[in-house]
PDB file of N, CA and C in Angstrom:
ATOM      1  N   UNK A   1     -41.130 106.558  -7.900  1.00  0.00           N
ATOM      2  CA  UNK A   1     -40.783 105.813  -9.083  1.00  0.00           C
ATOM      3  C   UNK A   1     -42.073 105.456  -9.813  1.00  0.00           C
ATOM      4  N   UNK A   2     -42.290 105.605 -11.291  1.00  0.00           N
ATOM      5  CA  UNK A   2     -43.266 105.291 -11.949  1.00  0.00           C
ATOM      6  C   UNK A   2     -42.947 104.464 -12.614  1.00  0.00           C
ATOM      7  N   UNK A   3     -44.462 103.147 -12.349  1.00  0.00           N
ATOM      8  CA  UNK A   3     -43.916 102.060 -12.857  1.00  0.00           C
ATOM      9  C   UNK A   3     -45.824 101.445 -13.419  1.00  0.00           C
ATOM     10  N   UNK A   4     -45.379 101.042 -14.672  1.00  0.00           N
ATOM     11  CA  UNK A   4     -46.503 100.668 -15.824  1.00  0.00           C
ATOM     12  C   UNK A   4     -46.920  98.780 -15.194  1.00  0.00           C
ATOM     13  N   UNK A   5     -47.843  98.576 -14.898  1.00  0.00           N
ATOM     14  CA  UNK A   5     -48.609  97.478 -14.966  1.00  0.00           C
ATOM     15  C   UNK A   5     -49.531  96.811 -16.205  1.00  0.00           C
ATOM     16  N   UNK A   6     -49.231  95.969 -17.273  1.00  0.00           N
ATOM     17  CA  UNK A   6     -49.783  95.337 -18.139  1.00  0.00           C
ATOM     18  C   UNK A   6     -50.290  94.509 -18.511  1.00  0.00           C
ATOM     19  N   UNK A   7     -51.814  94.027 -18.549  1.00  0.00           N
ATOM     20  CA  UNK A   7     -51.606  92.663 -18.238  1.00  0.00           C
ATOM     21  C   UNK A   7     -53.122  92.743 -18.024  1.00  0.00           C
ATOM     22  N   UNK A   8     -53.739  91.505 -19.449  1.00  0.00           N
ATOM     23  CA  UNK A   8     -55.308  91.464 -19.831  1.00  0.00           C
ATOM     24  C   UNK A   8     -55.721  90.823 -18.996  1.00  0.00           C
ATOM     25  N   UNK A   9     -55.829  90.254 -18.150  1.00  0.00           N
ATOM     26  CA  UNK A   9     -56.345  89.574 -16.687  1.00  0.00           C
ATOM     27  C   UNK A   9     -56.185  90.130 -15.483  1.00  0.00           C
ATOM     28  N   UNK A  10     -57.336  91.008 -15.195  1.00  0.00           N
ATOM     29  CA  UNK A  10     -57.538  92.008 -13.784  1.00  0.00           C
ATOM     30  C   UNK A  10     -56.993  90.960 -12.915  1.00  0.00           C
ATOM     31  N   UNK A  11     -56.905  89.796 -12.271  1.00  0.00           N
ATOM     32  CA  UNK A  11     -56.323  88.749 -11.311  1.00  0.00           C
ATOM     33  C   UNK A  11     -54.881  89.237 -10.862  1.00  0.00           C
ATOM     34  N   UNK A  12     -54.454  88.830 -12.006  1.00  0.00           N
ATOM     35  CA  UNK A  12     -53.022  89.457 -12.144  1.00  0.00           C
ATOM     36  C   UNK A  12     -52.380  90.535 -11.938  1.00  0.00           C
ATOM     37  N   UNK A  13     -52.988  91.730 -12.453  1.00  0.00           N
ATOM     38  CA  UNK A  13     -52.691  93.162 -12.149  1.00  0.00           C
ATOM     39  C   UNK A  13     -52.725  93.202 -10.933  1.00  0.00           C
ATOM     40  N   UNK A  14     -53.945  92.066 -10.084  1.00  0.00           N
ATOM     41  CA  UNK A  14     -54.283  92.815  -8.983  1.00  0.00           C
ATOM     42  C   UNK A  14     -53.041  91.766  -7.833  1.00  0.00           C
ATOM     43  N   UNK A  15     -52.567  91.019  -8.027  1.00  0.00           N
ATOM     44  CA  UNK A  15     -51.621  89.983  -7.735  1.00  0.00           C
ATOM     45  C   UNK A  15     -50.092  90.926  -7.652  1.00  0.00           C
ATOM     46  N   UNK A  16     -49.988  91.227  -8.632  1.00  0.00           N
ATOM     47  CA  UNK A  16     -48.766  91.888  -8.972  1.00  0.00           C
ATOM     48  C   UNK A  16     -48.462  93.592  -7.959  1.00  0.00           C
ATOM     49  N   UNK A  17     -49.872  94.261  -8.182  1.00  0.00           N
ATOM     50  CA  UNK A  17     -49.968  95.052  -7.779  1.00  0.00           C
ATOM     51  C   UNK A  17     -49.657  94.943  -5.837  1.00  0.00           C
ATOM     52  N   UNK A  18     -50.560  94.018  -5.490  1.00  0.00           N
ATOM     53  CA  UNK A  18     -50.475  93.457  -4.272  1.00  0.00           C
ATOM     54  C   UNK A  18     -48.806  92.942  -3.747  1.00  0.00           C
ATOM     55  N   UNK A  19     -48.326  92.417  -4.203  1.00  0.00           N
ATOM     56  CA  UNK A  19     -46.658  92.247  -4.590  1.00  0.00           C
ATOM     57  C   UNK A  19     -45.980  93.438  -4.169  1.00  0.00           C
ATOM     58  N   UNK A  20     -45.966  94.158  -5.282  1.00  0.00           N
ATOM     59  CA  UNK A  20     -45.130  95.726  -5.247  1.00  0.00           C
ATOM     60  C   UNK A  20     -45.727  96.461  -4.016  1.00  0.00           C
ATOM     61  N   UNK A  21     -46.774  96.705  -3.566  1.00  0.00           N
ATOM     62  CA  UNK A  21     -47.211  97.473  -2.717  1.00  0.00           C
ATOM     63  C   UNK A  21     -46.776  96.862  -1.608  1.00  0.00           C
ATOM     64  N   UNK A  22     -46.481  95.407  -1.213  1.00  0.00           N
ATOM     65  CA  UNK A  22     -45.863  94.877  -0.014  1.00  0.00           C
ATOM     66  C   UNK A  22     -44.078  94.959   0.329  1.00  0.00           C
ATOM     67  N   UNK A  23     -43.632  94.959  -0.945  1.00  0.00           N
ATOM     68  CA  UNK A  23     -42.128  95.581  -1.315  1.00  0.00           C
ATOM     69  C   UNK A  23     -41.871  97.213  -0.878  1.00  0.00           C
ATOM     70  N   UNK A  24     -42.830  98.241  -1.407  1.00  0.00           N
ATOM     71  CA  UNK A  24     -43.650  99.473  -1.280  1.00  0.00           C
ATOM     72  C   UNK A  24     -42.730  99.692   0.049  1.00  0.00           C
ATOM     73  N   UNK A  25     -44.027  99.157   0.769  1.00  0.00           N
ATOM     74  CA  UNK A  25     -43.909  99.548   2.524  1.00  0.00           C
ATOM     75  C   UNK A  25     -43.004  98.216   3.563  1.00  0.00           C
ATOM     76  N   UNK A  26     -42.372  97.278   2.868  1.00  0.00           N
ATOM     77  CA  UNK A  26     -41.193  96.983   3.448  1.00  0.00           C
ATOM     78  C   UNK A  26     -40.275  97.868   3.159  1.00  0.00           C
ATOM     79  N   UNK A  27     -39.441  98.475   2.174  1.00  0.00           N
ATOM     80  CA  UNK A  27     -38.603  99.393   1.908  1.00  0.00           C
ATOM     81  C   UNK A  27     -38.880 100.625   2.170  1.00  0.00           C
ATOM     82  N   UNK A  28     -40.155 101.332   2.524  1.00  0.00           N
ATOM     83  CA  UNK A  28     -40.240 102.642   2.646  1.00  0.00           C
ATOM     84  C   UNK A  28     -40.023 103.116   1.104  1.00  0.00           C
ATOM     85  N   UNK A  29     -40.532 102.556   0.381  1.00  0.00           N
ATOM     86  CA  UNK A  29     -40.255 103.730  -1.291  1.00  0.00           C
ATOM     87  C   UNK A  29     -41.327 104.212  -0.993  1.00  0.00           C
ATOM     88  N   UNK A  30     -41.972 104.942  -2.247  1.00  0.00           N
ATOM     89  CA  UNK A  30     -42.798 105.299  -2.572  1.00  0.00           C
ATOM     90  C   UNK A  30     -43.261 105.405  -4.377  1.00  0.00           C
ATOM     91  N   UNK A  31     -43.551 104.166  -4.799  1.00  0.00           N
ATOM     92  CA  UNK A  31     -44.112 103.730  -5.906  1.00  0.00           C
ATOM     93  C   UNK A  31     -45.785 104.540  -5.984  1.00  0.00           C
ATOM     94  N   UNK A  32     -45.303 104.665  -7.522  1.00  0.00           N
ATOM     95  CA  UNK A  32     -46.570 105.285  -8.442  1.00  0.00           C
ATOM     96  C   UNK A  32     -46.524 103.940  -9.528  1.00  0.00           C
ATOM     97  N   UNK A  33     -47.745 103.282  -9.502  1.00  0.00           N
ATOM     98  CA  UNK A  33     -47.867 101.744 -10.228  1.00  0.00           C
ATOM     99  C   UNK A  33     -49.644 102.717 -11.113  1.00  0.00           C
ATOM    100  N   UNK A  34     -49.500 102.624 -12.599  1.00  0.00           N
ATOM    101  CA  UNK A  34     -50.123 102.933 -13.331  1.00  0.00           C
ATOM    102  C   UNK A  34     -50.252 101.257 -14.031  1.00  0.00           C
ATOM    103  N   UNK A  35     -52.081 100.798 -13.969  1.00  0.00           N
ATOM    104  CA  UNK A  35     -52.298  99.512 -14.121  1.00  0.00           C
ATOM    105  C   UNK A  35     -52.637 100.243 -15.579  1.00  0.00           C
ATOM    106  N   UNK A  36     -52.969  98.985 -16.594  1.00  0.00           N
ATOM    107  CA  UNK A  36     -52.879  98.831 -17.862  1.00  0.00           C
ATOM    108  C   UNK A  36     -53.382  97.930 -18.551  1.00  0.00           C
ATOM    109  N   UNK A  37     -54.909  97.087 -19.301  1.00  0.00           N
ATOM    110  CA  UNK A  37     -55.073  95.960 -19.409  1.00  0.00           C
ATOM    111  C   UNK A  37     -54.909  96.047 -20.680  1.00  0.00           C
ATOM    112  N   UNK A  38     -53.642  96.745 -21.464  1.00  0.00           N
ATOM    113  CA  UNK A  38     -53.660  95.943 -22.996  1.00  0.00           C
ATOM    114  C   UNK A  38     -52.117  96.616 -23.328  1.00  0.00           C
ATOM    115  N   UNK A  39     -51.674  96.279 -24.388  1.00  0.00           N
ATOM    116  CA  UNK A  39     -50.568  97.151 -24.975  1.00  0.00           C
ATOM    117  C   UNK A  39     -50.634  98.256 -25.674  1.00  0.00           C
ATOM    118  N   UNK A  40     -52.046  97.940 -26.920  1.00  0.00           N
ATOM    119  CA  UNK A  40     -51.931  99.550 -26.902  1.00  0.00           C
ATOM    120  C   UNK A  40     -52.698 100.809 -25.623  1.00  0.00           C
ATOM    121  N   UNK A  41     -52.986 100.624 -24.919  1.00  0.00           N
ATOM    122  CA  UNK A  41     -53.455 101.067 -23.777  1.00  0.00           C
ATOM    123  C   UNK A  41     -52.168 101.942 -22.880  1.00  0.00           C
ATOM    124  N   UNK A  42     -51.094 101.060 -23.372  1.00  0.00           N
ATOM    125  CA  UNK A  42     -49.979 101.066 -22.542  1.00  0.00           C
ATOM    126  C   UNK A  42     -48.911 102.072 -23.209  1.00  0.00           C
ATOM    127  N   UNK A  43     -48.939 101.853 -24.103  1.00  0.00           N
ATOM    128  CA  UNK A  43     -48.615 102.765 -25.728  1.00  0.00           C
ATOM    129  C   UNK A  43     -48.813 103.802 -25.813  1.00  0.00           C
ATOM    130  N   UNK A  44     -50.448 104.365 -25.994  1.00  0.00           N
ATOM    131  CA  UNK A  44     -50.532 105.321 -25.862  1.00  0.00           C
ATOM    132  C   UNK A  44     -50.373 106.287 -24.521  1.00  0.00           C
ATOM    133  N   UNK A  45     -50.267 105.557 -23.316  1.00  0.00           N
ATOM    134  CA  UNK A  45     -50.350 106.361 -22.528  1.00  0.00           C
ATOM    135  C   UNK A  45     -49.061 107.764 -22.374  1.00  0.00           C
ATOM    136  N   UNK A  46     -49.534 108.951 -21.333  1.00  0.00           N
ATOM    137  CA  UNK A  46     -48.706 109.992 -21.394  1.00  0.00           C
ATOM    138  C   UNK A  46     -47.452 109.609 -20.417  1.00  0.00           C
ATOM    139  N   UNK A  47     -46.205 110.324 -20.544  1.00  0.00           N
ATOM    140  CA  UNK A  47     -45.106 109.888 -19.669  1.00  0.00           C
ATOM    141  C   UNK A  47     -44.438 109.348 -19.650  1.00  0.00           C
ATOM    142  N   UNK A  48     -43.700 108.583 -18.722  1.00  0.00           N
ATOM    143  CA  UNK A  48     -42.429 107.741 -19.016  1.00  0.00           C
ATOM    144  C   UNK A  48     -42.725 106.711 -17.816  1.00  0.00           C
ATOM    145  N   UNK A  49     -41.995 105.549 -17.969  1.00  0.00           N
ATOM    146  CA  UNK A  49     -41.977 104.931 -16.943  1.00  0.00           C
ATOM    147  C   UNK A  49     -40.865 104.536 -16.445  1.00  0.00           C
ATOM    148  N   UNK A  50     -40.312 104.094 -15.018  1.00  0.00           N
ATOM    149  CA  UNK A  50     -39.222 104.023 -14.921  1.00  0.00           C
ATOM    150  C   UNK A  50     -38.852 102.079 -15.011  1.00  0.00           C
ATOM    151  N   UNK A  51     -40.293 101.616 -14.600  1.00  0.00           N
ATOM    152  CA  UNK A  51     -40.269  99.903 -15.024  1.00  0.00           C
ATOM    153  C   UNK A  51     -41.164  99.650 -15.481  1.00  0.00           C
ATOM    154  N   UNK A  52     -41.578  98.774 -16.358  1.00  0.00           N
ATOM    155  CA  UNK A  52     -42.606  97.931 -17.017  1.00  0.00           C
ATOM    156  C   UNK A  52     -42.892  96.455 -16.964  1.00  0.00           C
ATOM    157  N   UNK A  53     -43.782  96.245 -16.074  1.00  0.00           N
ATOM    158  CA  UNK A  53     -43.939  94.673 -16.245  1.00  0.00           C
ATOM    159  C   UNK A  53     -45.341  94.291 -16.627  1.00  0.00           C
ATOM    160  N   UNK A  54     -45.301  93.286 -17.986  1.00  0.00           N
ATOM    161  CA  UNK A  54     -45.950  93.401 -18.808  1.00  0.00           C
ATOM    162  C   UNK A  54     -45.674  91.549 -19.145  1.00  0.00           C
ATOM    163  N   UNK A  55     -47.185  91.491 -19.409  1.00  0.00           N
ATOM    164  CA  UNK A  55     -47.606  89.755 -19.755  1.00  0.00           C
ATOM    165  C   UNK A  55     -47.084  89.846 -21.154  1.00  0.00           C
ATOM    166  N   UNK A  56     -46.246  88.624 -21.106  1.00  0.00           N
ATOM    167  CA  UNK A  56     -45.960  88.360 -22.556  1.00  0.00           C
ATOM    168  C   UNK A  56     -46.868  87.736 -23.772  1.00  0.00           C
ATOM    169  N   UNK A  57     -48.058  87.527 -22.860  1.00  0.00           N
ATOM    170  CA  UNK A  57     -49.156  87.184 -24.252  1.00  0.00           C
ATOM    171  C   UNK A  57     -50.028  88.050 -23.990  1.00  0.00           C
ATOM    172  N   UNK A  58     -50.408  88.629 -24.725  1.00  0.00           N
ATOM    173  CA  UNK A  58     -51.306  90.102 -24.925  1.00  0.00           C
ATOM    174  C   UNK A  58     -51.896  89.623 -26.115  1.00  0.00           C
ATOM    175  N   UNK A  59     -53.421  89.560 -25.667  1.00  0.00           N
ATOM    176  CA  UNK A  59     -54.047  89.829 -27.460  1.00  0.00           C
ATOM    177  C   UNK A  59     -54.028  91.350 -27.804  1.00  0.00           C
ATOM    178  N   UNK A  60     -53.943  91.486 -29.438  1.00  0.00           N
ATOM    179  CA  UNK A  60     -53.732  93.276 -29.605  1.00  0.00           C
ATOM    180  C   UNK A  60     -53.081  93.121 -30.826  1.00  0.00           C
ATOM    181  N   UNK A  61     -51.826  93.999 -30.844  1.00  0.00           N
ATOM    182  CA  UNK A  61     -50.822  94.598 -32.001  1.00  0.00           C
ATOM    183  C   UNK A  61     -50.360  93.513 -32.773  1.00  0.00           C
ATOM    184  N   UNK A  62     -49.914  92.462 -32.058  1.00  0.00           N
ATOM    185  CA  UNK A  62     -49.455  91.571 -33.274  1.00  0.00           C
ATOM    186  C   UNK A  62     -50.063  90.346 -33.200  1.00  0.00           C
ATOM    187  N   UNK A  63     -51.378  90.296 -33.030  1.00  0.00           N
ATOM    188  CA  UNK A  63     -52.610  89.529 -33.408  1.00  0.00           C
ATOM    189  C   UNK A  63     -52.945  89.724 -34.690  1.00  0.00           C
ATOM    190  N   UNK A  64     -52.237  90.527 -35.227  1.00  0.00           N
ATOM    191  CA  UNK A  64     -52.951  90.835 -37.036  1.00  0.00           C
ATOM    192  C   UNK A  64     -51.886  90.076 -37.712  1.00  0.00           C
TER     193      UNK A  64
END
């Protein structure tokens, strides 16, 4: 499963990331977690994702 990480504070990514990867290998999945520190970062990237979890305050796109 491919799943997008977003989120301008490396702490967090790395919090979150730490999270899913313990879910990961309690369930036996096998997650693909692509980290992300902005929205357009996240935007442009190639592919699809199958979840997105993403900080709701992002400086960026609708900072203008």
């Amino acid at each position: 499963m491919q799943i997008a990480l977003c989120d301008d504070e490396e702490r967090q990514l790395d919090a979150l990331e730490g999270f899913l990867r313990a879910y990961e290998a309690e369930h036996s999945l096998d997650l693909t977690l692509t980290r992300f520190s902005s929205g357009e970062a996240l935007l442009a990237a190639p592919g699809k994702f199958s979840i997105v979890f993403m900080d709701i305050y992002l400086d960026g796109l609708l900072d203008r």
